[in-house]
N, C-alpha and C. Protein backbone atom coordinates (compact mmCIF):
# COMPACT_ATOMS: atom_id res chain seq x y z
N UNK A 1 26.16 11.74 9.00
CA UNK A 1 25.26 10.67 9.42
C UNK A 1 25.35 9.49 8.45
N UNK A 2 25.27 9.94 7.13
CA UNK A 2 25.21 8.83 6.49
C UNK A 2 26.68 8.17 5.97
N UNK A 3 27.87 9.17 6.06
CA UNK A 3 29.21 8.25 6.26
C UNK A 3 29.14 7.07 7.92
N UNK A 4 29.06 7.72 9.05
CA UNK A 4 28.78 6.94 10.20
C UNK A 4 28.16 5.71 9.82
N UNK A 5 26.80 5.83 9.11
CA UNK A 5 26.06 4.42 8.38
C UNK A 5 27.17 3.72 8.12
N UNK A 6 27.58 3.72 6.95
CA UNK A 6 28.18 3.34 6.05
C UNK A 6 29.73 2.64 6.63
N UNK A 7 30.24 3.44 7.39
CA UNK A 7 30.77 2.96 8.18
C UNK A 7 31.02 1.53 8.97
N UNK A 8 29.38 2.14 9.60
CA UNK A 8 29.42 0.71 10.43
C UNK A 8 29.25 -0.68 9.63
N UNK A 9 28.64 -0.54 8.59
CA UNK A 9 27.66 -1.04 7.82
C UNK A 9 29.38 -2.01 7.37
N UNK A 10 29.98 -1.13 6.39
CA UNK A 10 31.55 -1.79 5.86
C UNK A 10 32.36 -2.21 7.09
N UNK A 11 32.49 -1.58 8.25
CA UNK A 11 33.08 -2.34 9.32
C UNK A 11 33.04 -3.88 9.61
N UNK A 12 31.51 -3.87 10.02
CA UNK A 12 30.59 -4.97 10.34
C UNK A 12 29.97 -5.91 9.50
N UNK A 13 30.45 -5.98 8.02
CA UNK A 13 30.05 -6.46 7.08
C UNK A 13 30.19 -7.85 7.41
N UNK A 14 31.35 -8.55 7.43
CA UNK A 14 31.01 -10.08 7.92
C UNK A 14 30.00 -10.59 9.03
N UNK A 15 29.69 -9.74 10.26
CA UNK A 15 28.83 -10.10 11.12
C UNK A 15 27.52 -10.20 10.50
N UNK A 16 27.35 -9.32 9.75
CA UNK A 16 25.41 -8.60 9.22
C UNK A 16 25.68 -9.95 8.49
N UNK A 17 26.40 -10.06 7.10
CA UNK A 17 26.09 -11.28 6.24
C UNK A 17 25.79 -12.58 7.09
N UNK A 18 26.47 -12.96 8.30
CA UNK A 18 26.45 -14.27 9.32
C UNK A 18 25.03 -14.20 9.63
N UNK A 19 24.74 -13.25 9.80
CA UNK A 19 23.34 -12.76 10.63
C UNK A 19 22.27 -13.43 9.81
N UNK A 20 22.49 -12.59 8.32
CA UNK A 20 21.45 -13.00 7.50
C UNK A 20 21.53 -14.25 6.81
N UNK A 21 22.80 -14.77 7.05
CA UNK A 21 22.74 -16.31 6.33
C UNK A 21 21.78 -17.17 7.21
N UNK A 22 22.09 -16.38 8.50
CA UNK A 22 21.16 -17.73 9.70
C UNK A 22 19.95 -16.99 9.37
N UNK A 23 19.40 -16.49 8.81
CA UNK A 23 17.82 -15.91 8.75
C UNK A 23 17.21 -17.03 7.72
N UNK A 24 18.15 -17.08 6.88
CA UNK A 24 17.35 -18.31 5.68
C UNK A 24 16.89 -19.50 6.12
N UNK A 25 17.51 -19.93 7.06
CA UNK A 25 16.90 -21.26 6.95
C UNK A 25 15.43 -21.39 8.67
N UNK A 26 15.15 -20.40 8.95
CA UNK A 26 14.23 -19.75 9.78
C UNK A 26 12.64 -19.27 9.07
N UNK A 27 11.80 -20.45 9.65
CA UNK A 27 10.87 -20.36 9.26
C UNK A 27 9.54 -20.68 9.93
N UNK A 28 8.71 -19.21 10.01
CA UNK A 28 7.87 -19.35 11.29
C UNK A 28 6.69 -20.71 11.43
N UNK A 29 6.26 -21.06 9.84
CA UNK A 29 5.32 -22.02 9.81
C UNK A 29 6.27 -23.21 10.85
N UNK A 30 7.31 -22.82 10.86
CA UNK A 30 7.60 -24.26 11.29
C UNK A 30 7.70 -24.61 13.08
N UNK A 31 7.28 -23.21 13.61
CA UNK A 31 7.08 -23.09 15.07
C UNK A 31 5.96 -23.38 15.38
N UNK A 32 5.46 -24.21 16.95
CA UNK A 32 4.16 -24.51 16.96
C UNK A 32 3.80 -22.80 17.06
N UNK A 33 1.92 -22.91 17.01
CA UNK A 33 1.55 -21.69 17.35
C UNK A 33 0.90 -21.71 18.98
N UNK A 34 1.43 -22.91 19.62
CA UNK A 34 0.94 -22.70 20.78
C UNK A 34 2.02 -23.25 21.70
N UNK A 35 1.84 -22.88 23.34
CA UNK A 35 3.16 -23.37 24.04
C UNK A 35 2.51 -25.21 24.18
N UNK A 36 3.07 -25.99 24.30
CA UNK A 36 2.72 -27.39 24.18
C UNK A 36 2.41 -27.25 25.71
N UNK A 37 3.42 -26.91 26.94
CA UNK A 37 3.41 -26.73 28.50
C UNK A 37 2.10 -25.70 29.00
N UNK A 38 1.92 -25.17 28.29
CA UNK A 38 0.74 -23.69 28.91
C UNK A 38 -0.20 -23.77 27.95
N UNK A 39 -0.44 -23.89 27.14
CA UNK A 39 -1.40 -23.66 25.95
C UNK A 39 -1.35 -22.20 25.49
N UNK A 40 -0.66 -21.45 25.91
CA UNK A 40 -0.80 -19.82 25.61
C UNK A 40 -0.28 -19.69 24.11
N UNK A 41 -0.77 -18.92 23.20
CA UNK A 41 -0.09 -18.14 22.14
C UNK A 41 0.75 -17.92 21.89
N UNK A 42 2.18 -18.63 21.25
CA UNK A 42 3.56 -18.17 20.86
C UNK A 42 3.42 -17.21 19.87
N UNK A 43 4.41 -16.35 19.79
CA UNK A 43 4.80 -15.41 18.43
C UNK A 43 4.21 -15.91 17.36
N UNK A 44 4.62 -17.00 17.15
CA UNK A 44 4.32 -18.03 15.68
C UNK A 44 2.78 -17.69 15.52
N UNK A 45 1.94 -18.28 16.86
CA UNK A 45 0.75 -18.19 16.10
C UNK A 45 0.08 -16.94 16.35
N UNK A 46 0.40 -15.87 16.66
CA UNK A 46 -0.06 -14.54 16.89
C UNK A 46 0.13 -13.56 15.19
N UNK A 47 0.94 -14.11 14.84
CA UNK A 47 1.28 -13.46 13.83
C UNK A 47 0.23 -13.56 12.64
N UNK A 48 -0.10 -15.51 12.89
CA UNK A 48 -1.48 -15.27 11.47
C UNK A 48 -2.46 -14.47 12.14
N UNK A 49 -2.75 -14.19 13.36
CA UNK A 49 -4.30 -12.92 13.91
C UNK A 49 -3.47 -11.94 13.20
N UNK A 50 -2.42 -11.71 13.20
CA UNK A 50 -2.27 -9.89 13.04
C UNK A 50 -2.28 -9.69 11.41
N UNK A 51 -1.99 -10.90 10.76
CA UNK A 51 -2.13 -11.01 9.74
C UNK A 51 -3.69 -10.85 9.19
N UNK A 52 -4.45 -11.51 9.66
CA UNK A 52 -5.80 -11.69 9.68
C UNK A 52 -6.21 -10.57 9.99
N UNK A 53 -5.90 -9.41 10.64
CA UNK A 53 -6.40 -8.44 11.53
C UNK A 53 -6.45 -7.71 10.36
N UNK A 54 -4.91 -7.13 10.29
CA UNK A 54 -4.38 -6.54 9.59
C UNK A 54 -5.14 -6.15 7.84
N UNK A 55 -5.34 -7.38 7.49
CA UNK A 55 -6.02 -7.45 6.27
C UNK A 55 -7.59 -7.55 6.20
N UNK A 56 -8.27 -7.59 6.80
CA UNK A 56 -9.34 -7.39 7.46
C UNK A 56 -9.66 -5.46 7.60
N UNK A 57 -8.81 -5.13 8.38
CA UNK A 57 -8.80 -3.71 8.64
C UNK A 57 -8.89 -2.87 7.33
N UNK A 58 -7.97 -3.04 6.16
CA UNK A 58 -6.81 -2.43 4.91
C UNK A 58 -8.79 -2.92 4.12
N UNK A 59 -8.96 -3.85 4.47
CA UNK A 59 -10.30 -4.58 2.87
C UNK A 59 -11.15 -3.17 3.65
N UNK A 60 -11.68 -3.02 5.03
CA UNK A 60 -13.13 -2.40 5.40
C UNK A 60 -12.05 -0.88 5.70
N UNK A 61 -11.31 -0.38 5.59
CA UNK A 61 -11.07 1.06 4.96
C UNK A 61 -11.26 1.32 3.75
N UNK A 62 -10.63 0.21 2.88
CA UNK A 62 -10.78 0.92 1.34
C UNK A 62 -12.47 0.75 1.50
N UNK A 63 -13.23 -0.14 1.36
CA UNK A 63 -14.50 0.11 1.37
C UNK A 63 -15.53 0.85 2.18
N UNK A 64 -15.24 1.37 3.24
CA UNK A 64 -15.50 2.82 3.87
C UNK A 64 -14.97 3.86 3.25
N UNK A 65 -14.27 3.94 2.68
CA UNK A 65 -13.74 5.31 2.08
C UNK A 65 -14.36 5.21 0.57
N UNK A 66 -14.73 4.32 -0.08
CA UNK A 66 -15.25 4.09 -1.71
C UNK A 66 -16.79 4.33 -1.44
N UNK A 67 -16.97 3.87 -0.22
CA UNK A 67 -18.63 4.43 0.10
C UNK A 67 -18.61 5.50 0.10
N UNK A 68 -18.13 6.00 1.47
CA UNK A 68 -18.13 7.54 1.49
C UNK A 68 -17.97 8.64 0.57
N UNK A 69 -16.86 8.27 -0.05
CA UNK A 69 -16.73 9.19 -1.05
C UNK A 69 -17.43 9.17 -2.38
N UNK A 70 -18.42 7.92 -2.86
CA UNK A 70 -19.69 7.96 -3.58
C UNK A 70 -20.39 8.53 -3.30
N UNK A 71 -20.95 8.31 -1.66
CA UNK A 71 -22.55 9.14 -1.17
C UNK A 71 -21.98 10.89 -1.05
N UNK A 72 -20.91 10.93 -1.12
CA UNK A 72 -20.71 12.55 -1.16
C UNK A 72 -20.74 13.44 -2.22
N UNK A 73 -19.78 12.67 -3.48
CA UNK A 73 -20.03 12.78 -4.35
C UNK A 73 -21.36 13.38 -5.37
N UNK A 74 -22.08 11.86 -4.82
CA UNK A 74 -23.68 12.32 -5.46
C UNK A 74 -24.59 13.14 -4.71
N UNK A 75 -24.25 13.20 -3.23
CA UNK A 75 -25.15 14.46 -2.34
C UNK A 75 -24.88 15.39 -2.83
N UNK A 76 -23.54 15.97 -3.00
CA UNK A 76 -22.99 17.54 -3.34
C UNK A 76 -23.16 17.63 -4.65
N UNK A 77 -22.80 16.60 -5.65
CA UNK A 77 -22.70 16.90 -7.39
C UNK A 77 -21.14 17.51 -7.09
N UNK A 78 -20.26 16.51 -6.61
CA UNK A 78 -18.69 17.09 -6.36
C UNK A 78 -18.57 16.04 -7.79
N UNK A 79 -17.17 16.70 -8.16
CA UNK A 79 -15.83 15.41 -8.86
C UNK A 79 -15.14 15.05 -8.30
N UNK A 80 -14.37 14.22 -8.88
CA UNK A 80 -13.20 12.97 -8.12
C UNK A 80 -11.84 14.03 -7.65
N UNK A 81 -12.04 15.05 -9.08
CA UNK A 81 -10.58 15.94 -8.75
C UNK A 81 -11.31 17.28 -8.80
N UNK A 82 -10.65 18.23 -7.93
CA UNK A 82 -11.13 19.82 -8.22
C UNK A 82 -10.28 20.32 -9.72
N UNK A 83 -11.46 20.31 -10.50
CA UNK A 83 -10.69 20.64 -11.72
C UNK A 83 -11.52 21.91 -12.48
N UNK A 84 -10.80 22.55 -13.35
CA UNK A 84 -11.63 23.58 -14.03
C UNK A 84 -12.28 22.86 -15.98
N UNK A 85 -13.59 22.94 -15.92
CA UNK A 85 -13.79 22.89 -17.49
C UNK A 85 -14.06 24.34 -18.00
N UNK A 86 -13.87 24.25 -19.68
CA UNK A 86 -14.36 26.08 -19.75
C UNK A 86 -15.84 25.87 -20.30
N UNK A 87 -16.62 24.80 -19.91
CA UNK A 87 -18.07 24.37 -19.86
C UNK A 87 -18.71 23.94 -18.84
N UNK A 88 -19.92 24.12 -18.53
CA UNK A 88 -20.61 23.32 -17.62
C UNK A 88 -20.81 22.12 -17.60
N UNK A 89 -20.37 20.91 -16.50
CA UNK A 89 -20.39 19.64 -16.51
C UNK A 89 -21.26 19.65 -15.33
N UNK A 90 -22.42 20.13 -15.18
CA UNK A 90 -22.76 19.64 -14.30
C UNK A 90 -24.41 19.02 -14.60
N UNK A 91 -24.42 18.85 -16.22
CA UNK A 91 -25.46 18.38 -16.59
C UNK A 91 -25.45 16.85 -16.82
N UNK A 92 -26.24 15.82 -16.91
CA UNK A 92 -26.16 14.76 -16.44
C UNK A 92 -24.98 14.06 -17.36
N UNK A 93 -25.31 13.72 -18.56
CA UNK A 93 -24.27 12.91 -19.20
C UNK A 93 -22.96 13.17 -19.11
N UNK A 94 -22.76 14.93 -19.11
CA UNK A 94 -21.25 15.30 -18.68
C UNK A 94 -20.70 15.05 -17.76
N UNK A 95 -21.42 15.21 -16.71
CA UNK A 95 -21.12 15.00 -15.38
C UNK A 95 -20.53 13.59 -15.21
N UNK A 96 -21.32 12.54 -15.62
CA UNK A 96 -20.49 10.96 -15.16
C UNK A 96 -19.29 10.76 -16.30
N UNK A 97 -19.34 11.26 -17.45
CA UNK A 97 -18.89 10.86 -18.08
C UNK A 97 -17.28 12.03 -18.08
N UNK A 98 -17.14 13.16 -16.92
CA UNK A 98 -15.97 13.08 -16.79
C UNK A 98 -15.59 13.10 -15.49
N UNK A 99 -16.43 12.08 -14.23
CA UNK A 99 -15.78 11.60 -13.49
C UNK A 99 -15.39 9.96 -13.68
N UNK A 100 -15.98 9.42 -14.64
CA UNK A 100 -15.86 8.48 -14.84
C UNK A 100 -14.35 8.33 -15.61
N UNK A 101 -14.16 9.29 -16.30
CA UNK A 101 -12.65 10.16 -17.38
C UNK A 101 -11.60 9.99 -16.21
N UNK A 102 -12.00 10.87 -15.13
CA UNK A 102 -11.20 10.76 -13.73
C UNK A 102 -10.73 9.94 -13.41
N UNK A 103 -11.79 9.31 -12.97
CA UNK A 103 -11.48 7.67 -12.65
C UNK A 103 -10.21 7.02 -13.30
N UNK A 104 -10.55 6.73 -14.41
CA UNK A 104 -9.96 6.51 -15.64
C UNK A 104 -8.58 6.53 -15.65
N UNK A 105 -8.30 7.90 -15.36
CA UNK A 105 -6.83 8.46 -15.40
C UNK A 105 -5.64 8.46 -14.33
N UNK A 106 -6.81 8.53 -13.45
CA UNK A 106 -6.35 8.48 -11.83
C UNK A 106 -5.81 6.64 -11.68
N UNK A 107 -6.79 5.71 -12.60
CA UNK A 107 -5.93 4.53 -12.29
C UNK A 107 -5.33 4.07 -13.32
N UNK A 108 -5.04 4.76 -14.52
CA UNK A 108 -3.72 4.19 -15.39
C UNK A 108 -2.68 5.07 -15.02
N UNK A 109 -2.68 6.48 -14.44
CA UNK A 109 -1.37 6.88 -14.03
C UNK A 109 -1.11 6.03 -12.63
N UNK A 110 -1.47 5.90 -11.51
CA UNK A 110 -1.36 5.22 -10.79
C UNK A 110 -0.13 3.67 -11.22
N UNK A 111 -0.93 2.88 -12.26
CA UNK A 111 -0.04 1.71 -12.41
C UNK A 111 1.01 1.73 -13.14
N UNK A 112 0.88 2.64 -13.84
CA UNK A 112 2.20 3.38 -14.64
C UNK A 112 3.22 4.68 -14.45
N UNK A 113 2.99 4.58 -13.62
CA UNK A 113 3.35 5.79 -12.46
C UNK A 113 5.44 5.50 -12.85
N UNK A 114 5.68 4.06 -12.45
CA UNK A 114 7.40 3.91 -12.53
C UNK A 114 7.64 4.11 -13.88
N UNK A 115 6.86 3.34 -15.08
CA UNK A 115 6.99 3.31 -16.25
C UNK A 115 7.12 4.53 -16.95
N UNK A 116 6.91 5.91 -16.55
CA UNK A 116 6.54 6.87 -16.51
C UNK A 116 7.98 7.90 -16.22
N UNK A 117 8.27 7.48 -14.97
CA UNK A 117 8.96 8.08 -14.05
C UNK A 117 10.70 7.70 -15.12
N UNK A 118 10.74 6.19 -15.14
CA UNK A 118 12.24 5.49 -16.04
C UNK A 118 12.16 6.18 -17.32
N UNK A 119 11.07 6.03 -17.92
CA UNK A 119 11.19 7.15 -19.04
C UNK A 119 11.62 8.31 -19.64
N UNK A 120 11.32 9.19 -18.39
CA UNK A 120 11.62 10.39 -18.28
C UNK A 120 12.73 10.47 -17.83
N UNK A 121 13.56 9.76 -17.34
CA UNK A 121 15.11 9.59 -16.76
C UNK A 121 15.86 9.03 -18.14
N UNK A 122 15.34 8.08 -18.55
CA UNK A 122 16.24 8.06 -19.57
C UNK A 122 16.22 8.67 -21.14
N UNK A 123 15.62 9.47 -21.08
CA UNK A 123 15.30 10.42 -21.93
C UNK A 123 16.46 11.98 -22.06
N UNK A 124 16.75 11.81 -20.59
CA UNK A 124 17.32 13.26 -20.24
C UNK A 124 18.74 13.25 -20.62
């Protein structure tokens, strides 16, 4: 499968590059967003709604899910991760102070996640 790719890919190499040279100078701001003859919606301007939609949708999930998973949190007395201590954290100061740890860790591995990953490759 992936010789076949590759294949076509080196076959067809002058066509794809033609292709993508004409892509550069293609630019949607520069289409009306409406038909001038019908008034209907071209591609052009459908794209800022889906754009709009789109990001609209992505903002009120993450913040449905950061709710939710607060009010559950504090209903049950859950943590962020199922983890084992060889103490009880479920007394008050412990308790925030190692989901708050969680937190913590969950978003510096997160952004360092590649930094992490190249490391360990070039190490080996």
């Amino acid at each position: 499968m992936i010789y076949t790719l590759f294949s076509y890919f080196r076959y067809y190499k002058d066509k794809i590059e033609h292709l993508l040279h004409l892509t550069e100078s293609f630019v949607w701001e520069d289409l009306p967003a409406r038909d001038p003859a019908t008034g209907i919606i071209t591609m052009a301007g459908s794209i800022q709604r889906v754009q709009t939609t789109v990001k609209c949708a992505v903002v009120f999930m993450c913040v449905f899910h950061g709710v939710q998973s607060t009010l559950h949190m504090r209903a049950n007395h859950d943590m962020v991760f199922t983890t084992w201590y060889p103490f009880d954290f479920s007394y008050s100061p412990v308790y925030e102070l190692l989901n708050i740890t969680q937190v913590k860790s969950a978003d510096t591995t997160g952004r360092h996640r590649d930094k992490i990953f190249l490391a360990g490759t070039v190490s080996c």
